[in-house]
N, C-alpha and C. Protein backbone atom coordinates (compact mmCIF):
# COMPACT_ATOMS: atom_id res chain seq x y z
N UNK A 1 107.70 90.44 113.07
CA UNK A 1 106.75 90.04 114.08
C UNK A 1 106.11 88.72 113.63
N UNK A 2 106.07 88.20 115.15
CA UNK A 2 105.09 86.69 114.23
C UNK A 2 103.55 87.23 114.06
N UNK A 3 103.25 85.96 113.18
CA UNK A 3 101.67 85.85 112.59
C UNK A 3 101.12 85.37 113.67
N UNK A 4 100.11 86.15 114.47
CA UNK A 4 99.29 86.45 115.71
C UNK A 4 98.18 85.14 115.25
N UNK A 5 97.95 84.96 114.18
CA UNK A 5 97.10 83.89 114.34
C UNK A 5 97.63 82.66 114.33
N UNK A 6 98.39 82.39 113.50
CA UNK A 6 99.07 81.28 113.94
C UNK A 6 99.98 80.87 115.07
N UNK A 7 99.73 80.05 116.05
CA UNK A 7 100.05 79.61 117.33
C UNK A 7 100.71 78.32 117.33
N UNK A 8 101.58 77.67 116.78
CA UNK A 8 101.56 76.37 116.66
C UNK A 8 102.16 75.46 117.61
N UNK A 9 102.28 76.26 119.12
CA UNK A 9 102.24 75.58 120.29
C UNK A 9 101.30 76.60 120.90
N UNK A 10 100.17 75.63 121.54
CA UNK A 10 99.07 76.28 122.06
C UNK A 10 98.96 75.33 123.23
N UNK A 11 99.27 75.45 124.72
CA UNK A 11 99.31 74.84 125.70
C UNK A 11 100.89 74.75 126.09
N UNK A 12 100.78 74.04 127.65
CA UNK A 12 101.99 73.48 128.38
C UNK A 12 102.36 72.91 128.24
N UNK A 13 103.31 71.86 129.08
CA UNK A 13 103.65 71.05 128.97
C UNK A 13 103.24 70.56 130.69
N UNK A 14 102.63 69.58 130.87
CA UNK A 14 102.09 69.44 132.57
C UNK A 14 102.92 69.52 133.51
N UNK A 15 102.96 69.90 134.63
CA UNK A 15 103.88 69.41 135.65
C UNK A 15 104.24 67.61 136.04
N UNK A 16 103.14 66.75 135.64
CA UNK A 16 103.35 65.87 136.23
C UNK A 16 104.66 65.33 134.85
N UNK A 17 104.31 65.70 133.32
CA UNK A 17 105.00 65.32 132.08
C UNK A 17 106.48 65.64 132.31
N UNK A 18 106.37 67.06 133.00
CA UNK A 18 107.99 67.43 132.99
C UNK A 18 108.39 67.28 133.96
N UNK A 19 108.12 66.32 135.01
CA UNK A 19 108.68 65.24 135.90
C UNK A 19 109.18 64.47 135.30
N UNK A 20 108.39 63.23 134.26
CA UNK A 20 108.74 62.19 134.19
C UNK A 20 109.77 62.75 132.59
N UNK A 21 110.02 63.96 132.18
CA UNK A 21 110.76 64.05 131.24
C UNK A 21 112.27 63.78 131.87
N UNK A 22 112.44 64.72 132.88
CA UNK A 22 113.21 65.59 133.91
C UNK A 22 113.97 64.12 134.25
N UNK A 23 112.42 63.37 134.86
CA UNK A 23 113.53 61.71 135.52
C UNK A 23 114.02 61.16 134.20
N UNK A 24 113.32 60.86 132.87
CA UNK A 24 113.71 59.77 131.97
C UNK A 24 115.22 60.68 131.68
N UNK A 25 115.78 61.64 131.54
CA UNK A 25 116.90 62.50 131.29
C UNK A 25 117.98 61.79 132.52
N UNK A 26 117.84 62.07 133.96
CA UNK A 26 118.76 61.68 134.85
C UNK A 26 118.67 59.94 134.69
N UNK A 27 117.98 59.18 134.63
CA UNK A 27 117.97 58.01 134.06
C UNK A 27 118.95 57.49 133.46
N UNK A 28 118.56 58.35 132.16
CA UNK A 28 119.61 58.07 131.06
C UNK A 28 120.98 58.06 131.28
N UNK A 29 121.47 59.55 132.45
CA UNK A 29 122.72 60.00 132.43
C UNK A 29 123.03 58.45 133.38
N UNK A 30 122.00 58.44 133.98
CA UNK A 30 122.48 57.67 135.64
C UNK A 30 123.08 55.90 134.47
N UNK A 31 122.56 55.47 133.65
CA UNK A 31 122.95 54.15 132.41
C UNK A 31 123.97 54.50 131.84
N UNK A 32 124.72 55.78 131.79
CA UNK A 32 126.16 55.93 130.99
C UNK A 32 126.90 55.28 131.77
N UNK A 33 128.19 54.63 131.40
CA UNK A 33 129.04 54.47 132.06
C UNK A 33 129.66 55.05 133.18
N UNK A 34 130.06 54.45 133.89
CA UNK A 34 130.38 55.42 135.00
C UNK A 34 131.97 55.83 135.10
N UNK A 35 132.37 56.68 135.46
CA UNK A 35 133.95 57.71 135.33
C UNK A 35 133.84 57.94 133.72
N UNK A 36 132.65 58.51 132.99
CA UNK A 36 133.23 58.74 131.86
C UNK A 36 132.71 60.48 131.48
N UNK A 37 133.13 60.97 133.23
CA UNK A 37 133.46 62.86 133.13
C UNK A 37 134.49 62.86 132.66
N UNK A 38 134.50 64.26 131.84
CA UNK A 38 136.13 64.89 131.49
C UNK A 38 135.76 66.29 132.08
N UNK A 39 137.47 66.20 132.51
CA UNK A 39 137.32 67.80 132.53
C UNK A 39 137.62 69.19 131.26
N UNK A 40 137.84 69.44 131.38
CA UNK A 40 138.20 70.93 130.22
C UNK A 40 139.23 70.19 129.34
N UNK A 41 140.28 70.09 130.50
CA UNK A 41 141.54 69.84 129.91
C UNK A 41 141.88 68.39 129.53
N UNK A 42 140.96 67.17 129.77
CA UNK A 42 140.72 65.97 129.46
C UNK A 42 140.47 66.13 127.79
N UNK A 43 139.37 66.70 127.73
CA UNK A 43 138.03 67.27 126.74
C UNK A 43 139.29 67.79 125.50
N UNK A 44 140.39 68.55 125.71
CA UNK A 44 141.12 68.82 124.62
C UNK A 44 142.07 68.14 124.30
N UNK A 45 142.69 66.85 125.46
CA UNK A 45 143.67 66.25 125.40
C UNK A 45 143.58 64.98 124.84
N UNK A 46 142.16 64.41 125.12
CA UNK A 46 141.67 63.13 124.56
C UNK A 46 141.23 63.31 123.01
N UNK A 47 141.83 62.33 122.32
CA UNK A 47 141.53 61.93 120.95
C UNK A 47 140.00 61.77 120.72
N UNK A 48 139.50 61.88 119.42
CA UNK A 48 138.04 61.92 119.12
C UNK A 48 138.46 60.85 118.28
N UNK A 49 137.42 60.10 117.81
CA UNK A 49 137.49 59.37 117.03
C UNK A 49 136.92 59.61 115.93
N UNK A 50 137.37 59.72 114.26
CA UNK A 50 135.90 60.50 113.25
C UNK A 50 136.31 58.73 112.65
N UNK A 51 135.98 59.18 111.24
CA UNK A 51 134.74 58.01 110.86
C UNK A 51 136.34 56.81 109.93
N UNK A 52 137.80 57.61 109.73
CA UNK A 52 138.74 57.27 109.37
C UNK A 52 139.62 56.40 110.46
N UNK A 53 139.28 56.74 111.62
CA UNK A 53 140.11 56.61 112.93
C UNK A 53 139.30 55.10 113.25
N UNK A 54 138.09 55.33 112.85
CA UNK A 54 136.83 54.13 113.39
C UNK A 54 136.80 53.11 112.99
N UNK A 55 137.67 52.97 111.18
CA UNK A 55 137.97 52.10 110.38
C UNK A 55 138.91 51.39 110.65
N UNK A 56 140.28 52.37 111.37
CA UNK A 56 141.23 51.61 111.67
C UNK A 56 141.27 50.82 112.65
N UNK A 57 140.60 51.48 113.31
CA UNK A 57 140.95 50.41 115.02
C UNK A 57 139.90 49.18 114.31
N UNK A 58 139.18 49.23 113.89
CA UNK A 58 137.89 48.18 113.50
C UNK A 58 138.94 47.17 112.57
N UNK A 59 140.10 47.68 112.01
CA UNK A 59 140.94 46.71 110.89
C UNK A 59 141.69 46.31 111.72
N UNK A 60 142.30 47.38 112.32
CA UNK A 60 143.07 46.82 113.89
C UNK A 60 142.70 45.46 114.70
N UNK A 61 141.55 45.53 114.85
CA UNK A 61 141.02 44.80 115.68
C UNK A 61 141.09 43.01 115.05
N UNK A 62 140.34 43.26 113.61
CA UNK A 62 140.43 42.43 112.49
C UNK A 62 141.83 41.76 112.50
N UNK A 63 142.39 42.43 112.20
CA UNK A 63 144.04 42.22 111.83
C UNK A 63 144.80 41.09 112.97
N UNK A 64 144.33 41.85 114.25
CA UNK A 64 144.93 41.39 115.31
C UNK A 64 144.43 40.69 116.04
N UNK A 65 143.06 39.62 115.53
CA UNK A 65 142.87 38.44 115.66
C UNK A 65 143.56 37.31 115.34
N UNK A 66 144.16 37.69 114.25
CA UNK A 66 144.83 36.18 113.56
C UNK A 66 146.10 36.20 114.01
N UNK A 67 146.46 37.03 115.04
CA UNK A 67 147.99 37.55 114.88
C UNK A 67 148.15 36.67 116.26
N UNK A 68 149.53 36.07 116.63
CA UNK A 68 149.59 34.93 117.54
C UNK A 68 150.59 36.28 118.72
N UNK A 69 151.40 35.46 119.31
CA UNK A 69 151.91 36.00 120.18
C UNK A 69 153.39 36.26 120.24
N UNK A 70 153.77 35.83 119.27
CA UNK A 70 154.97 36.24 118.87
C UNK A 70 155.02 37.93 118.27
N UNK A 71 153.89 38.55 117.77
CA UNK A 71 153.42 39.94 116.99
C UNK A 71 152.88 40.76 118.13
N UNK A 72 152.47 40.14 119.08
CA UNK A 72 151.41 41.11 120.12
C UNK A 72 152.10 40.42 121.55
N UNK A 73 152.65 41.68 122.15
CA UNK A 73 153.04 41.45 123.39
C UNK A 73 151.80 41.08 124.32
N UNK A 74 152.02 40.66 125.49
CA UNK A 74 150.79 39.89 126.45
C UNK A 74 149.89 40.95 127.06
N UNK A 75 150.85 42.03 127.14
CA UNK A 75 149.91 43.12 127.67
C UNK A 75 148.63 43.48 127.26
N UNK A 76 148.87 43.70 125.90
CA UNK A 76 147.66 44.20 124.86
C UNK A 76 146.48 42.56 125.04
N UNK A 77 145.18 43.53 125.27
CA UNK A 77 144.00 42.92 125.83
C UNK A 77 143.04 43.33 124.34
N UNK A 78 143.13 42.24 123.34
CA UNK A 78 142.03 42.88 122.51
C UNK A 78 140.69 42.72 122.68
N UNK A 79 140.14 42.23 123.81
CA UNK A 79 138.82 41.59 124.40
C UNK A 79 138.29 43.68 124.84
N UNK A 80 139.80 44.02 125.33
CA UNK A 80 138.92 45.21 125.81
C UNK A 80 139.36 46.55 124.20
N UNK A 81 139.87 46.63 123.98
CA UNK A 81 139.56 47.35 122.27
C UNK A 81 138.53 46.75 121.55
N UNK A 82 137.84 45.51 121.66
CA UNK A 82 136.45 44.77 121.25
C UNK A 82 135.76 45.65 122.06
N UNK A 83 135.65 45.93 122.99
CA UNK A 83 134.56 46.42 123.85
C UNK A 83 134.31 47.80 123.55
N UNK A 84 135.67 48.31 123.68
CA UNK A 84 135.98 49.71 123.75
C UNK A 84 134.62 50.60 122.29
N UNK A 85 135.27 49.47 121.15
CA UNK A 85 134.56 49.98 119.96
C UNK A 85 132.91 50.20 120.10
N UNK A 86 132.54 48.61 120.56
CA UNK A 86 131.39 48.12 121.08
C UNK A 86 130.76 49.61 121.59
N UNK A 87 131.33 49.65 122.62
CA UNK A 87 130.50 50.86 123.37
C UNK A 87 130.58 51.97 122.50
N UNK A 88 131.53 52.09 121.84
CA UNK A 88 131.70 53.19 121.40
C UNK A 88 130.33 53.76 119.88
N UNK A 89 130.30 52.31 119.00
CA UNK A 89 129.08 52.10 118.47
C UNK A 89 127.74 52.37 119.27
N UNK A 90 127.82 52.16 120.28
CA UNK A 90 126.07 52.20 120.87
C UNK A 90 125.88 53.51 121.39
N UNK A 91 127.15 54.54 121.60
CA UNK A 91 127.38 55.89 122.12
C UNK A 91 126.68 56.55 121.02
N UNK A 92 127.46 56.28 120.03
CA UNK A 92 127.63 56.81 118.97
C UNK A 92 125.95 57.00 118.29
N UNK A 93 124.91 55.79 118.79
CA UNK A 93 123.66 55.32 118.15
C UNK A 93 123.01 56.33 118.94
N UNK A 94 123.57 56.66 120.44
CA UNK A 94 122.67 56.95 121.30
C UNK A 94 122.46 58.85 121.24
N UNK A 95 123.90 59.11 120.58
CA UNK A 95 124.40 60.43 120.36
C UNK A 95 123.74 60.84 119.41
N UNK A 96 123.23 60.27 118.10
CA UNK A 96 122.19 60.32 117.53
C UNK A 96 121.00 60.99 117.29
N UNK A 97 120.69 59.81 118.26
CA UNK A 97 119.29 60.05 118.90
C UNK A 97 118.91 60.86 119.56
N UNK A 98 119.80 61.56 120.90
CA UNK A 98 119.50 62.58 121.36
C UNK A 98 120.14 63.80 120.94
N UNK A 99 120.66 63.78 119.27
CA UNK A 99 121.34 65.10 119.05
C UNK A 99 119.67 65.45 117.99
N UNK A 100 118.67 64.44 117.31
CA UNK A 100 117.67 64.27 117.17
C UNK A 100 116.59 65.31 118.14
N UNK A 101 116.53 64.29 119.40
CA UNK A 101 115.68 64.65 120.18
C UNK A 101 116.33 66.43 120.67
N UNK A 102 117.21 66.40 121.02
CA UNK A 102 117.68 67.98 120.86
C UNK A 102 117.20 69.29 120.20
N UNK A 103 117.52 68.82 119.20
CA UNK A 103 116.84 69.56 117.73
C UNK A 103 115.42 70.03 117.56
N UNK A 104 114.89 68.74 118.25
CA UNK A 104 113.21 69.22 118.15
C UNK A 104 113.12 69.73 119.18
N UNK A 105 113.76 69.40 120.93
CA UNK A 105 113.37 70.75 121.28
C UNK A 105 114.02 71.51 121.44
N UNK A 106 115.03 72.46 120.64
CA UNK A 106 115.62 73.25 120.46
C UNK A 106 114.38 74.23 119.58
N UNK A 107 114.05 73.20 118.49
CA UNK A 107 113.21 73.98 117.70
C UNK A 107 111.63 74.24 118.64
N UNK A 108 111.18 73.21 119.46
CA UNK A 108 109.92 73.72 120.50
C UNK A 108 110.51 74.85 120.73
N UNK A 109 111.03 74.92 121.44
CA UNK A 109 111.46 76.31 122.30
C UNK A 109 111.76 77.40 121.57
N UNK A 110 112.79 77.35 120.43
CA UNK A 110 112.51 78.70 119.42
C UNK A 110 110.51 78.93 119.01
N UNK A 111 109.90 78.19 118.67
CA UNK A 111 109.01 77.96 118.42
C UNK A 111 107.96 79.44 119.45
N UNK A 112 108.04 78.65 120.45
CA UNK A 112 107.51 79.18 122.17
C UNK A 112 107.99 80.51 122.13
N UNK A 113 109.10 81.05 121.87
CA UNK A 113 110.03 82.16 122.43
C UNK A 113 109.62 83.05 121.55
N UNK A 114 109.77 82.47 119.81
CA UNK A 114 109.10 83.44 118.82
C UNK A 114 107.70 83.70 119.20
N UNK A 115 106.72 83.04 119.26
CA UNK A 115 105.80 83.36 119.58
C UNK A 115 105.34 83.92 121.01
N UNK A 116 105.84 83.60 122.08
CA UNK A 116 105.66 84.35 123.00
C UNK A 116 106.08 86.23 122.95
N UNK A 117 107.45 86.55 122.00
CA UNK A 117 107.88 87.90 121.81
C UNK A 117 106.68 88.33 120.88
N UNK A 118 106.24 87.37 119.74
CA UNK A 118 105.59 87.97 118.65
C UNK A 118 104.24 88.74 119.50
N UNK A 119 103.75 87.96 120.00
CA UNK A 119 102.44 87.98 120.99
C UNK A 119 102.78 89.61 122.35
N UNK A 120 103.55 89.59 122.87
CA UNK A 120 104.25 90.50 123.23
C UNK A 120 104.37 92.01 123.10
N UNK A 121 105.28 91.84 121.90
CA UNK A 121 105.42 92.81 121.07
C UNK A 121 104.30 93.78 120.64
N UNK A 122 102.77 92.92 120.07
CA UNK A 122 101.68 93.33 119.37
C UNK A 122 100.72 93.56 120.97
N UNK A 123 100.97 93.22 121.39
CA UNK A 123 100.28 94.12 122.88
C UNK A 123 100.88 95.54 123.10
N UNK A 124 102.53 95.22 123.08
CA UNK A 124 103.24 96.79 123.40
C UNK A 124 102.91 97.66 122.73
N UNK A 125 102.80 97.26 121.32
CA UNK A 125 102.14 98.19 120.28
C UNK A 125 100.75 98.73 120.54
N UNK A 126 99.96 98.20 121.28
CA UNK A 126 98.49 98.30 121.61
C UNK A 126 98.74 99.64 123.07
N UNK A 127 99.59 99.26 123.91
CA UNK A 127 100.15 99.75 124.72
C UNK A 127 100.47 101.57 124.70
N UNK A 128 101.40 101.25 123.70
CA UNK A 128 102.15 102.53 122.86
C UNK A 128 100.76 103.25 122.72
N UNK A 129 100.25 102.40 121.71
CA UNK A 129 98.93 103.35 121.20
C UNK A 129 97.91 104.26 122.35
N UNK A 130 97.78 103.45 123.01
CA UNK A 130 96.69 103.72 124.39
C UNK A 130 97.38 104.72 124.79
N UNK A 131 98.26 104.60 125.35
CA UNK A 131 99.56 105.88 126.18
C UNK A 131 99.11 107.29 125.05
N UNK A 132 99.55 107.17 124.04
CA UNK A 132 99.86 107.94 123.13
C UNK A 132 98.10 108.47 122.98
N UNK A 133 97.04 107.69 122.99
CA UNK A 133 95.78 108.47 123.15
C UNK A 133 95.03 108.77 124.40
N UNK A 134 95.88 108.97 125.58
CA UNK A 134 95.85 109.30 126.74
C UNK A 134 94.82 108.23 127.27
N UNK A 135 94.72 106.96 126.89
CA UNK A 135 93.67 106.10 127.76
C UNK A 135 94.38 105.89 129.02
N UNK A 136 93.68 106.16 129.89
CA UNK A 136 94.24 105.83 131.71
C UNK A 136 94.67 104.36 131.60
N UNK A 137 95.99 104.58 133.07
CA UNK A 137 96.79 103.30 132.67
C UNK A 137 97.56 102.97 132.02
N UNK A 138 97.28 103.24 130.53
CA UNK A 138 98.03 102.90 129.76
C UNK A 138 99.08 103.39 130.20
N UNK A 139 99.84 105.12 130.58
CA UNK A 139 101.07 105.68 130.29
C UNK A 139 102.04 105.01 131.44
N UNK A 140 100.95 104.15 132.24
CA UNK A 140 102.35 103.67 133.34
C UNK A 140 102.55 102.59 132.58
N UNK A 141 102.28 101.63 132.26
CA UNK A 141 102.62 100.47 131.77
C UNK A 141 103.51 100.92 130.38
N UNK A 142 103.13 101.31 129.35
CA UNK A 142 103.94 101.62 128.30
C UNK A 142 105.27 102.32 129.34
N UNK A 143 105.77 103.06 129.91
CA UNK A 143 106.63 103.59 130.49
C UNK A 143 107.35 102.55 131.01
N UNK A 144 106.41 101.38 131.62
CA UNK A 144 107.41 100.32 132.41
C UNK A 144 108.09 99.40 130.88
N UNK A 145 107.19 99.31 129.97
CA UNK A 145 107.54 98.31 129.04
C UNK A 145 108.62 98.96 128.04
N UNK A 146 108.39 100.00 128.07
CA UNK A 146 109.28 100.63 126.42
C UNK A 146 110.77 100.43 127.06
N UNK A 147 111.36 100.53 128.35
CA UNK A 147 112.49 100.35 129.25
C UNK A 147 113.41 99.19 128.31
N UNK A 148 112.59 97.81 128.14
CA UNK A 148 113.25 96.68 126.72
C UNK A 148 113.73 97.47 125.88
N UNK A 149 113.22 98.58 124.85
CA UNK A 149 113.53 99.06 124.16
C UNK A 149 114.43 100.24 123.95
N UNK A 150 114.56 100.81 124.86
CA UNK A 150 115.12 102.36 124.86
C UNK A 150 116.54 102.46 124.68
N UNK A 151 117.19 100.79 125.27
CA UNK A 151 118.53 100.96 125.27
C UNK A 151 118.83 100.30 124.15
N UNK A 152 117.74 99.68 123.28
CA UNK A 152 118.47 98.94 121.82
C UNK A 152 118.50 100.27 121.00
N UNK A 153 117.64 101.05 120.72
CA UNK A 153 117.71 102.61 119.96
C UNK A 153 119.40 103.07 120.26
N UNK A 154 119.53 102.80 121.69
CA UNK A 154 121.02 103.66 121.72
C UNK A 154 122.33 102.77 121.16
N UNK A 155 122.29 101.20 120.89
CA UNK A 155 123.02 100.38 120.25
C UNK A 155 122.96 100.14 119.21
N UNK A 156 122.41 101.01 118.46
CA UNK A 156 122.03 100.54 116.98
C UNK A 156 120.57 99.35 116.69
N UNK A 157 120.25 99.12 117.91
CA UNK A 157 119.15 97.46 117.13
C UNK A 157 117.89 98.55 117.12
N UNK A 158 117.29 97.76 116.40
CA UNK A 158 115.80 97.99 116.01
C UNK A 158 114.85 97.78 117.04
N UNK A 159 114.09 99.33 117.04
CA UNK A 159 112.66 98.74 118.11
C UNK A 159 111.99 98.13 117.20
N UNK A 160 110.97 97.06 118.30
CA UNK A 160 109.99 96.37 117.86
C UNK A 160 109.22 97.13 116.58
N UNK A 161 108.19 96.45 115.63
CA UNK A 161 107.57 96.73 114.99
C UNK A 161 106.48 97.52 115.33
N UNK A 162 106.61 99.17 115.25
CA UNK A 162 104.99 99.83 115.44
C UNK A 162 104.40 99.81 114.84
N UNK A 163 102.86 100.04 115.00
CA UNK A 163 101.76 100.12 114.31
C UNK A 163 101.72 102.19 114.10
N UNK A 164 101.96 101.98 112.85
CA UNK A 164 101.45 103.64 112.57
C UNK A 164 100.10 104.17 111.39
């Protein structure tokens, strides 16, 4: 159970804040490049690039500056493998950042969730108790609430923490 006194998100987040979170997010998506959905089967078919693959094309690139046209057929455009990388660097900066920003609120929200169950929990227990000393009220509500619990007893998980 969490520690009931410690709260270390205490408040919302505003409606007007998680507007302008909500827009700066579609924003962002709306500044990616554009056609750069995959589907499923794109997603397993397309090459990743790790940090060995990143070197080469980058020597590649190097290499095949000095190289005239007798070595490199006309087709090959290294203006766009310059770019390709390019973007691929600032993806890469941006992937970062929001695998960053992720994290923290991944961790808000565990944060919220623990403490919202912890908080929860230590009422049901208050609940339990009342029922169990016939205070009115109580036995409907404990009856509606213990329902969370009744079917983890039959799966093996653990009920919540009682007070005995």
């Amino acid at each position: 159970m969490s520690n009931l006194s410690e709260n270390r998100i205490n408040g919302i987040i505003s409606d007007p804040d998680l507007t302008t979170m909500r827009q700066n997010v579609q924003d962002f998506i709306d500044l990616l490049p554009k056609n750069t959905s995959l589907t499923d089967e794109q997603r397993s078919r397309f090459s990743s690039i790790n940090v060995a693959n990143k070197v080469f094309a980058e020597d590649v690139l190097e290499e095949s500056s000095t190289l005239g046209t007798e070595i490199l057929p006309a087709f090959i455009k290294l203006a766009e493998l310059e770019a390709d990388l390019k973007v691929f660097n600032q993806l890469d900066s941006l992937e970062n950042a929001l695998n960053n920003a992720l994290q923290r609120l991944q961790d808000a929200k565990r944060i919220a969730g623990h403490e919202a169950f912890g908080q929860s929990t230590a009422i049901y227990n208050a609940v339990k108790l009342a029922s169990d000393a016939g205070i009115p009220n109580a036995k409907a509500a404990y009856t509606k609430l213990k329902v969370r619990f009744d079917a983890q007893g039959k799966s093996g998980g653990r009920p919540p923490e009682e007070l005995t």
